[in-house]
N, C-alpha and C. Protein backbone atom coordinates (compact mmCIF):
# COMPACT_ATOMS: atom_id res chain seq x y z
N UNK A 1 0.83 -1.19 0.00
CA UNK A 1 0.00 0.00 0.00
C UNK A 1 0.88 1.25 0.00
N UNK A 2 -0.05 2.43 -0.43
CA UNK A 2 0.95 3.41 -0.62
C UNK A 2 1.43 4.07 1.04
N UNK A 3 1.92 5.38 1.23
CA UNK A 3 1.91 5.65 2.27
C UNK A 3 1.31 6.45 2.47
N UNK A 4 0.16 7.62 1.74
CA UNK A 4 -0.74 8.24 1.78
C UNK A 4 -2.20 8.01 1.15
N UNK A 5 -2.91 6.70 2.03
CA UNK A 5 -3.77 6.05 1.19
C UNK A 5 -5.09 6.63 0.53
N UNK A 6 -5.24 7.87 1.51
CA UNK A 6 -6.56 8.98 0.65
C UNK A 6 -6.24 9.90 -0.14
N UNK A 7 -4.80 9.87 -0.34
CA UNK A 7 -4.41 11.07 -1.64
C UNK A 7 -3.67 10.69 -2.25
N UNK A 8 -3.43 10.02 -3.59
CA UNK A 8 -2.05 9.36 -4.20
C UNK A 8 -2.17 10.04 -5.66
N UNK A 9 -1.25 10.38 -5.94
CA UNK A 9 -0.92 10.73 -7.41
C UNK A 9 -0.24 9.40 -8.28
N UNK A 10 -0.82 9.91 -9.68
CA UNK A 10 -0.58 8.66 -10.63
C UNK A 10 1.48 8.63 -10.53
N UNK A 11 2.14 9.51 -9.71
CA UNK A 11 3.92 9.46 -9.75
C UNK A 11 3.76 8.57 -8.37
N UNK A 12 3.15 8.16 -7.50
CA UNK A 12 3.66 7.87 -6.24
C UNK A 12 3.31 6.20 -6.21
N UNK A 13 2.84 5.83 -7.62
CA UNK A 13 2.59 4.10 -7.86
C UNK A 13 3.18 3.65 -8.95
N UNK A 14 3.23 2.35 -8.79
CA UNK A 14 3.39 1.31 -10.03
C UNK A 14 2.74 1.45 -10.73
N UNK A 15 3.05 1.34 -11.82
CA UNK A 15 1.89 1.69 -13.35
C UNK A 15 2.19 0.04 -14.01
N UNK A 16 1.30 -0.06 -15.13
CA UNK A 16 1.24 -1.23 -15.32
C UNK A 16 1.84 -0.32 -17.17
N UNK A 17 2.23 -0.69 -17.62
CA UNK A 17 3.61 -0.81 -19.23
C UNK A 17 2.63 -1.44 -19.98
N UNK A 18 2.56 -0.69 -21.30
CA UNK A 18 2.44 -1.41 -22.00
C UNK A 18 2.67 -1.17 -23.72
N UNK A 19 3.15 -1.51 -24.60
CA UNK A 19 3.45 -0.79 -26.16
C UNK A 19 2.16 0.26 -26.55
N UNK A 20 0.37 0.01 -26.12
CA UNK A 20 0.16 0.93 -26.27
C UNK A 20 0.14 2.50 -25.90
N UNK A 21 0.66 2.19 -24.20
CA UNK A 21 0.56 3.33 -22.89
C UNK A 21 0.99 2.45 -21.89
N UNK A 22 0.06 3.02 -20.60
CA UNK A 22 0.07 2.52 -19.36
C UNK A 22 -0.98 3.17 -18.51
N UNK A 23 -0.41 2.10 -17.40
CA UNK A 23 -1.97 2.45 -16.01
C UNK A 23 -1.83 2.55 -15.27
N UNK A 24 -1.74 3.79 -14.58
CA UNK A 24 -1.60 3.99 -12.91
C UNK A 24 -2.65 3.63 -12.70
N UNK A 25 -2.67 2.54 -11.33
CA UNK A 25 -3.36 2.42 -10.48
C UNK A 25 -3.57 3.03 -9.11
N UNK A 26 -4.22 3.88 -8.82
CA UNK A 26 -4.48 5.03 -7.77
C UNK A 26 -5.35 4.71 -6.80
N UNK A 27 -6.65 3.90 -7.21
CA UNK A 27 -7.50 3.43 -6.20
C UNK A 27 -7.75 1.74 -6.62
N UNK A 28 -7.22 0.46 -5.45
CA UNK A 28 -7.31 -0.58 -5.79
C UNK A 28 -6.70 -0.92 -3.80
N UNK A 29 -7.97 -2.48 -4.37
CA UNK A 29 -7.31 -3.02 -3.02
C UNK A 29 -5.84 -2.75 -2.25
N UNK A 30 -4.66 -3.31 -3.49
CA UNK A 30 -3.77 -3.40 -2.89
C UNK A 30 -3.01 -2.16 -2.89
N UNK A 31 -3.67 -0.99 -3.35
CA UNK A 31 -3.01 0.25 -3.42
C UNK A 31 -3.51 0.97 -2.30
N UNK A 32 -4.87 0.99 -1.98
CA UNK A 32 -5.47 2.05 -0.35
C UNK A 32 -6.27 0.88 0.31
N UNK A 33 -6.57 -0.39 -0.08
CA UNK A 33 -7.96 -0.74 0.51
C UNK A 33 -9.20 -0.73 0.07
N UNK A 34 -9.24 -0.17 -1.22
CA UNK A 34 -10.59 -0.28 -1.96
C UNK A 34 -11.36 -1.67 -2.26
N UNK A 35 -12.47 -1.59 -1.97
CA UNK A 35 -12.98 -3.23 -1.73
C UNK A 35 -14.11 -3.11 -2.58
N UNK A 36 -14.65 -1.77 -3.74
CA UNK A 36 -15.99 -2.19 -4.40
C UNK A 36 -15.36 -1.58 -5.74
N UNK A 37 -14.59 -1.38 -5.81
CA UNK A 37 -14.15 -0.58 -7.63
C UNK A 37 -12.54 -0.56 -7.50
N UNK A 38 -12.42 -0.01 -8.76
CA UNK A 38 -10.44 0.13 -8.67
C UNK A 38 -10.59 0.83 -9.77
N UNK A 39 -9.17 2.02 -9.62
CA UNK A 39 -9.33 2.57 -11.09
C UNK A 39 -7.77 3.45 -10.91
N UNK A 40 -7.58 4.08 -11.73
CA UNK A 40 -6.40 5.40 -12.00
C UNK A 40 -6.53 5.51 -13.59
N UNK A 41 -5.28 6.08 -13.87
CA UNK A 41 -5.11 7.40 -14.89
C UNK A 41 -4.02 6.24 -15.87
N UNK A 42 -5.00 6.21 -17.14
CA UNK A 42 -4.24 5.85 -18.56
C UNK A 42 -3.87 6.84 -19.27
N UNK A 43 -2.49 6.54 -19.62
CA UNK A 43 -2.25 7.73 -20.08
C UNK A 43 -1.57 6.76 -21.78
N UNK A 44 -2.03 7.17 -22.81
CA UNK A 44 -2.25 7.16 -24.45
C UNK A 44 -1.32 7.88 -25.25
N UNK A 45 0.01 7.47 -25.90
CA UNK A 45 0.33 8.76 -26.57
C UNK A 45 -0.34 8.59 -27.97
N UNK A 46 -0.16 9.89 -28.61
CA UNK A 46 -0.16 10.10 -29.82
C UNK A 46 -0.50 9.14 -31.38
N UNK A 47 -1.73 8.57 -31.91
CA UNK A 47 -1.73 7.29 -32.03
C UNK A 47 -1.47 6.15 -31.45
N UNK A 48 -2.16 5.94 -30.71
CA UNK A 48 -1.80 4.69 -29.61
C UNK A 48 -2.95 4.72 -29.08
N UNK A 49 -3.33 3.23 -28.93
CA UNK A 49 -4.71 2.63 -28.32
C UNK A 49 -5.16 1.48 -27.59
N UNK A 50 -5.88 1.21 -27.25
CA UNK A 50 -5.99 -0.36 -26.52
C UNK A 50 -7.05 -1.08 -27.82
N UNK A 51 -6.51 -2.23 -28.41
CA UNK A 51 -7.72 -2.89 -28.71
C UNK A 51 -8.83 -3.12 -27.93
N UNK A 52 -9.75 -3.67 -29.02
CA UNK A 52 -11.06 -4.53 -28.24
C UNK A 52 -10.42 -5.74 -27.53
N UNK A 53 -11.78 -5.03 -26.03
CA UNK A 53 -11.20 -6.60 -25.58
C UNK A 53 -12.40 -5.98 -24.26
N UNK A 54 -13.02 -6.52 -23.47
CA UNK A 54 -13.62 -6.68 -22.22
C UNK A 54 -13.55 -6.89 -20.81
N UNK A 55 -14.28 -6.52 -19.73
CA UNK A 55 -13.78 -6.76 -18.65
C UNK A 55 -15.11 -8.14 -17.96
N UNK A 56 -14.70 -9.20 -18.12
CA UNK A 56 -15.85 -9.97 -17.45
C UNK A 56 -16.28 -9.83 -16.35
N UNK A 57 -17.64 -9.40 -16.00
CA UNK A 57 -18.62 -9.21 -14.87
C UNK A 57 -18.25 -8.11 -14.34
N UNK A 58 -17.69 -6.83 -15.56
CA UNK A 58 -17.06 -5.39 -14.36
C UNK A 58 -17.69 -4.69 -15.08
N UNK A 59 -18.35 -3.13 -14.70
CA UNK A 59 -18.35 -2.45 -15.21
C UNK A 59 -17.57 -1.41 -15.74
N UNK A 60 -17.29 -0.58 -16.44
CA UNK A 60 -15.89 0.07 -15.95
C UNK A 60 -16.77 1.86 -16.60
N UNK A 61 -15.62 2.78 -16.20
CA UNK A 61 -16.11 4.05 -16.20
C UNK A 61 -14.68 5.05 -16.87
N UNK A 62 -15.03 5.59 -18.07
CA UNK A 62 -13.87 6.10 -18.85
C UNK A 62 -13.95 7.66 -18.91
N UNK A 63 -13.04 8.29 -17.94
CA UNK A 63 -13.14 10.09 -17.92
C UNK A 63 -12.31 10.33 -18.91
N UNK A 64 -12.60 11.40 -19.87
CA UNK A 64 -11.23 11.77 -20.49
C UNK A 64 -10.87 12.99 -19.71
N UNK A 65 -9.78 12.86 -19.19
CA UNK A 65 -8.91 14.08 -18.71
C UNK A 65 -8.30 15.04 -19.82
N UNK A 66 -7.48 14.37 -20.71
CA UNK A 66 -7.19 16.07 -21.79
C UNK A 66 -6.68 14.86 -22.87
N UNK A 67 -6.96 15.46 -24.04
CA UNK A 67 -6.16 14.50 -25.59
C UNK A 67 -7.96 14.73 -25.91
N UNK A 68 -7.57 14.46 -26.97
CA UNK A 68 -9.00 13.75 -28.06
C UNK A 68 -8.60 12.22 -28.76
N UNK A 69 -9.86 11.42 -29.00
CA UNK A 69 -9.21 10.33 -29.38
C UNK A 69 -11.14 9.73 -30.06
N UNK A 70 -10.72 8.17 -30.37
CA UNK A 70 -12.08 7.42 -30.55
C UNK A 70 -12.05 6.41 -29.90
N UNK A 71 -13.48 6.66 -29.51
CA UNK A 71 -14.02 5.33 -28.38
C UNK A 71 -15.11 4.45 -29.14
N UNK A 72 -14.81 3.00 -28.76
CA UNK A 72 -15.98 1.95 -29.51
C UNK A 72 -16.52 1.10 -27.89
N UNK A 73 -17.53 1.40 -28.05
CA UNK A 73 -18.08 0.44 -26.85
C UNK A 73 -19.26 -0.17 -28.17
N UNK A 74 -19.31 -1.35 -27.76
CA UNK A 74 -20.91 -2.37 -27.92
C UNK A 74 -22.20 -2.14 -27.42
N UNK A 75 -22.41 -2.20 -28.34
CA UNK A 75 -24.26 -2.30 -27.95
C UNK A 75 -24.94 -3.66 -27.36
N UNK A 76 -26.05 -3.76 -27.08
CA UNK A 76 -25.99 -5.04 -26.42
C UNK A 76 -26.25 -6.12 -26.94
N UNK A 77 -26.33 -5.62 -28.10
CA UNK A 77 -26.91 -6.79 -29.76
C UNK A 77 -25.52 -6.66 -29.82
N UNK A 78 -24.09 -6.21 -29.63
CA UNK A 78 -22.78 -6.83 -29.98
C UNK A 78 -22.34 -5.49 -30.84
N UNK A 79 -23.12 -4.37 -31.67
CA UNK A 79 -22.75 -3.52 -33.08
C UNK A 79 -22.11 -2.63 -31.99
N UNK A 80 -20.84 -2.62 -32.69
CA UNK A 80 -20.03 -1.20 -32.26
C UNK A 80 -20.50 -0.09 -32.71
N UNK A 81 -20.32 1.09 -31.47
CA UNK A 81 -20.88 1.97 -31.34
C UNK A 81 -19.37 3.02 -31.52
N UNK A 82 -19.46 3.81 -32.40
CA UNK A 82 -17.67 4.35 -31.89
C UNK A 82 -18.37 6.03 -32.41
N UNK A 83 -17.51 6.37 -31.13
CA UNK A 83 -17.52 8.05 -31.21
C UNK A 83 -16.50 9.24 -30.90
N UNK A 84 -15.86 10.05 -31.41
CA UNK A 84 -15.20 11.35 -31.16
C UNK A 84 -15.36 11.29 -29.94
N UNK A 85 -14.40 11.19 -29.21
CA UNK A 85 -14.45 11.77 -27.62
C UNK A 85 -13.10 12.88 -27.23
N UNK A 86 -14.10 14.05 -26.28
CA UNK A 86 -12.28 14.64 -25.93
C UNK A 86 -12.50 15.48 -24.21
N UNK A 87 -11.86 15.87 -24.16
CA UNK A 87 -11.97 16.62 -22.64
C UNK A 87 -12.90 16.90 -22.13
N UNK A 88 -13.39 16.09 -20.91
CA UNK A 88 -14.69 16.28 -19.97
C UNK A 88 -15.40 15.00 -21.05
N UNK A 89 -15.18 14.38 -21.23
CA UNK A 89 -16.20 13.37 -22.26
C UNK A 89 -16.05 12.42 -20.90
N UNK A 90 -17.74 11.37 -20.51
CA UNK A 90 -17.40 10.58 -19.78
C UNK A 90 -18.04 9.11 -20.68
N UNK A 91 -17.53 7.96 -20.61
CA UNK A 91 -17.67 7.01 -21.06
C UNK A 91 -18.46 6.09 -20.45
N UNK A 92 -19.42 5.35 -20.61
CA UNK A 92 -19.70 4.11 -19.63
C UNK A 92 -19.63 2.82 -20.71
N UNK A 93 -19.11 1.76 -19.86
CA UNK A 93 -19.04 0.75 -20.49
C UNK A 93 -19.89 -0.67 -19.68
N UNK A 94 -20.87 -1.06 -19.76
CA UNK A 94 -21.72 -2.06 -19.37
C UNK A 94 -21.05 -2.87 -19.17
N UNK A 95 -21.55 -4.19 -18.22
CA UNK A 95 -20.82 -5.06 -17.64
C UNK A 95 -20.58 -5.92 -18.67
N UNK A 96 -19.36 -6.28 -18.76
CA UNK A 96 -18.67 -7.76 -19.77
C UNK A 96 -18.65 -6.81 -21.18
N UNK A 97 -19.13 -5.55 -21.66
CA UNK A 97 -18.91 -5.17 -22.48
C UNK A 97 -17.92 -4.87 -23.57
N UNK A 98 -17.95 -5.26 -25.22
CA UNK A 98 -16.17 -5.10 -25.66
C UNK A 98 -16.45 -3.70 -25.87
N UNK A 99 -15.00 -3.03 -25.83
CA UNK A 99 -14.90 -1.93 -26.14
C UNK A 99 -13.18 -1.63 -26.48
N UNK A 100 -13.14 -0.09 -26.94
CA UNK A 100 -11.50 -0.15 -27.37
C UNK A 100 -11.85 1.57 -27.50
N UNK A 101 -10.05 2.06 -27.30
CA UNK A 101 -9.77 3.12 -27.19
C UNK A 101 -8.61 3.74 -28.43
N UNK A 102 -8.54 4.76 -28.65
CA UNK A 102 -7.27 4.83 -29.49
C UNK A 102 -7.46 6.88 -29.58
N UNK A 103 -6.26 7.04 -29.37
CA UNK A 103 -5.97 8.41 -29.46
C UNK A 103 -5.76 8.84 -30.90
N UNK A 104 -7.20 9.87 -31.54
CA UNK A 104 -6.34 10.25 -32.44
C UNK A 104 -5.64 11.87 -32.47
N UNK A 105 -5.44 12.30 -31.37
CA UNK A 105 -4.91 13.78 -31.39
C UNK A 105 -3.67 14.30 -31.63
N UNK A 106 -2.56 15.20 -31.26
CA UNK A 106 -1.26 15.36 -31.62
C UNK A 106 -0.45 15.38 -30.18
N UNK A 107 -0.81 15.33 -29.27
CA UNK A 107 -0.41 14.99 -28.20
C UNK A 107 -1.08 13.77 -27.38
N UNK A 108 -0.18 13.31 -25.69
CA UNK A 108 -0.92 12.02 -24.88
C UNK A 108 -2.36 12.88 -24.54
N UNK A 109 -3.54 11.00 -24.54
CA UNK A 109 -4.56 11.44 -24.07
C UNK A 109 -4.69 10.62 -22.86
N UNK A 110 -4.94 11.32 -21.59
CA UNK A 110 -5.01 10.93 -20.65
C UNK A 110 -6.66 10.75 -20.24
N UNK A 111 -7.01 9.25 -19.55
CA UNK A 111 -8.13 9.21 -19.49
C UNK A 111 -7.84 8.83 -17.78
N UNK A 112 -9.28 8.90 -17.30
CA UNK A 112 -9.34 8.28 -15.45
C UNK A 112 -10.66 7.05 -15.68
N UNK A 113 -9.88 5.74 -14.95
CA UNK A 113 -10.77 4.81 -15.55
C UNK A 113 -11.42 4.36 -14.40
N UNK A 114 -12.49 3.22 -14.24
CA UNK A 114 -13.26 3.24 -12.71
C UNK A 114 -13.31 1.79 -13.16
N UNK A 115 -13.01 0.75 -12.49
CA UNK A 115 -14.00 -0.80 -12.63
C UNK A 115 -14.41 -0.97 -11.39
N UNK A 116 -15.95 -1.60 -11.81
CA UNK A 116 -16.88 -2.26 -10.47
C UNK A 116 -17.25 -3.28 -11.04
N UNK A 117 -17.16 -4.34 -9.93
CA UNK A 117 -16.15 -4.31 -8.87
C UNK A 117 -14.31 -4.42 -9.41
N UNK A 118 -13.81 -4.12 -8.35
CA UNK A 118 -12.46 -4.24 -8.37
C UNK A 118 -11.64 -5.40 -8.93
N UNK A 119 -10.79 -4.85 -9.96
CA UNK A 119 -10.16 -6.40 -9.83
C UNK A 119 -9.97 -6.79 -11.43
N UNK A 120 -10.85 -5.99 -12.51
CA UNK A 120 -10.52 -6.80 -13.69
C UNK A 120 -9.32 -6.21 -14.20
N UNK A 121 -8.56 -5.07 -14.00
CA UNK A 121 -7.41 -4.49 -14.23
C UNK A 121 -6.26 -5.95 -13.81
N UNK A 122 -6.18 -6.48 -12.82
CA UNK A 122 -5.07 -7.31 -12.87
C UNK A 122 -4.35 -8.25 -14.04
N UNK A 123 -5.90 -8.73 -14.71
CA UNK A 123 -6.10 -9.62 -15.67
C UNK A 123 -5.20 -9.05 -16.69
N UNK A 124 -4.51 -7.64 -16.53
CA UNK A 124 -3.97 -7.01 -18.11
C UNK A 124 -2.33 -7.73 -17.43
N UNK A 125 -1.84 -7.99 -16.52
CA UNK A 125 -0.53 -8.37 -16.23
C UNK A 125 0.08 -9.79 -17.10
N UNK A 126 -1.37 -10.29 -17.79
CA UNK A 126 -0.97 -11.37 -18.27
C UNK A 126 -1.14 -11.29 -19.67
N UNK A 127 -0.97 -9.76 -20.28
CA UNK A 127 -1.00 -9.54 -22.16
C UNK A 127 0.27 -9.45 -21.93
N UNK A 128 1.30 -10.19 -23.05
CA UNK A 128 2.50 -10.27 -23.62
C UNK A 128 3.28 -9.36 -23.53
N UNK A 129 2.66 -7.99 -23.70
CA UNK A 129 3.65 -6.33 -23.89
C UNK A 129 3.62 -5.73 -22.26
N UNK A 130 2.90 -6.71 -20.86
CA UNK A 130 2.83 -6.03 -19.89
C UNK A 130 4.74 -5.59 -19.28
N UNK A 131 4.50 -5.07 -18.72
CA UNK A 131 5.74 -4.72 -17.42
C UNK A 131 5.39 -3.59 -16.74
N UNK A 132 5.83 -3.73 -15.42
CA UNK A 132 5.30 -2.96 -13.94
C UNK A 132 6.37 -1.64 -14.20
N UNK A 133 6.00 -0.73 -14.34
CA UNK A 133 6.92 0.63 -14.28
C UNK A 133 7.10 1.09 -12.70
N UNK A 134 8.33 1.51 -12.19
CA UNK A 134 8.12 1.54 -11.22
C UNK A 134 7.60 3.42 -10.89
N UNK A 135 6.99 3.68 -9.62
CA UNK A 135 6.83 4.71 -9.53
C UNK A 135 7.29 5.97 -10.03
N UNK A 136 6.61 6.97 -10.06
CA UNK A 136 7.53 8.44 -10.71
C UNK A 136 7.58 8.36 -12.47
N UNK A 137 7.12 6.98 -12.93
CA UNK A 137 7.46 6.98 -14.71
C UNK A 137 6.71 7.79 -15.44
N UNK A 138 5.79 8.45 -14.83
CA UNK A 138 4.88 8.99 -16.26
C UNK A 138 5.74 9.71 -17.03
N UNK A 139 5.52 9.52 -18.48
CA UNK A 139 6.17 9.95 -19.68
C UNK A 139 6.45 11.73 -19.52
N UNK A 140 5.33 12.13 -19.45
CA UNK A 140 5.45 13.64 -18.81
C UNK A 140 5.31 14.32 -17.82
N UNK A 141 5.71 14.90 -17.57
CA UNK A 141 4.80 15.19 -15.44
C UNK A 141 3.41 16.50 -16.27
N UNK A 142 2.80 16.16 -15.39
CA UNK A 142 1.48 16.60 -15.62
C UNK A 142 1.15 17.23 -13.79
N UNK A 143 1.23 18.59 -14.20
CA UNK A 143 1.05 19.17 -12.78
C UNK A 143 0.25 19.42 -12.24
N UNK A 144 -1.50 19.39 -12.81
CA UNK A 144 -2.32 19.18 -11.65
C UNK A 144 -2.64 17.52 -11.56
N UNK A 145 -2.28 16.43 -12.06
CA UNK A 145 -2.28 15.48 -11.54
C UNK A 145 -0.96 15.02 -11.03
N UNK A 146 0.10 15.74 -10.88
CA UNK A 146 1.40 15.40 -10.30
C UNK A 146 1.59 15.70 -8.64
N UNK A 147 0.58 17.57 -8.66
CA UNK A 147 0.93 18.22 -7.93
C UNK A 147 2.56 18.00 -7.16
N UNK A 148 2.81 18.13 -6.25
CA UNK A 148 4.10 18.69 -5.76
C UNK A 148 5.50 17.93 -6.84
N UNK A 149 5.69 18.57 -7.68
CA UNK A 149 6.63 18.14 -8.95
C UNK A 149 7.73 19.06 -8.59
């Protein structure tokens, strides 16, 4: 756990690596104690995206913090739904739902992600391109989510 478990910035954790981006994890069991959701800050560069792919039995919740990019969530007949999303855009993604992300702007798009319940984020430690970054890695410091930089 961290050592300030009600205030953590995406520099003061392990992020989870990956060829498209990465994932601070900010709120999760093993990060404060969170026992009904888990989530932190993906951060996307510049062309770069997550395929389709799902979270079984989670819901999850997609803020965009700053970038523009396109989002595909499913409908519940299965037809992708894909739309322009950019700053202040909030996403919902239904439980077990596929969906996929991809930045198309000229800078990183940083999104804040939510799963309920907690827990389907682990499942990404076992895609091929994972590795644990250790604290402090974000690509850029970003100062109101860095604060004291």
């Amino acid at each position: 756990m961290v050592k300030d478990k009600y205030f953590i910035y995406p520099k003061d954790v392990s992020a989870f690596g990956f060829d498209w981006g990465k994932l601070s994890l900010t709120v999760a069991p093993e990060v404060n104690g969170a026992s009904r959701f888990s989530g932190g800050v993906v951060e996307l560069p510049s062309g770069e995206g997550h395929s389709r792919h799902n979270h079984p039995g989670a819901e999850e919740i997609i803020f965009v913090i700053s970038g523009e990019g396109e989002q595909m969530v499913e409908d519940e007949t299965g037809n992708p739904i894909t739309r322009k999303v950019a700053s202040g855009c909030t996403i919902y993604v239904p439980e077990s739902r596929f969906h996929s992300t991809k930045n198309t702007g000229g800078g990183p798009m940083l999104l804040f992600v939510v799963y309920s319940p907690a827990g389907p984020e682990l499942a990404l430690r076992d895609l091929p391109d994972f590795r644990l970054l250790p604290p402090g890695s974000l690509r850029r410091r970003i100062h109101f989510l860095g604060g004291r930089q």
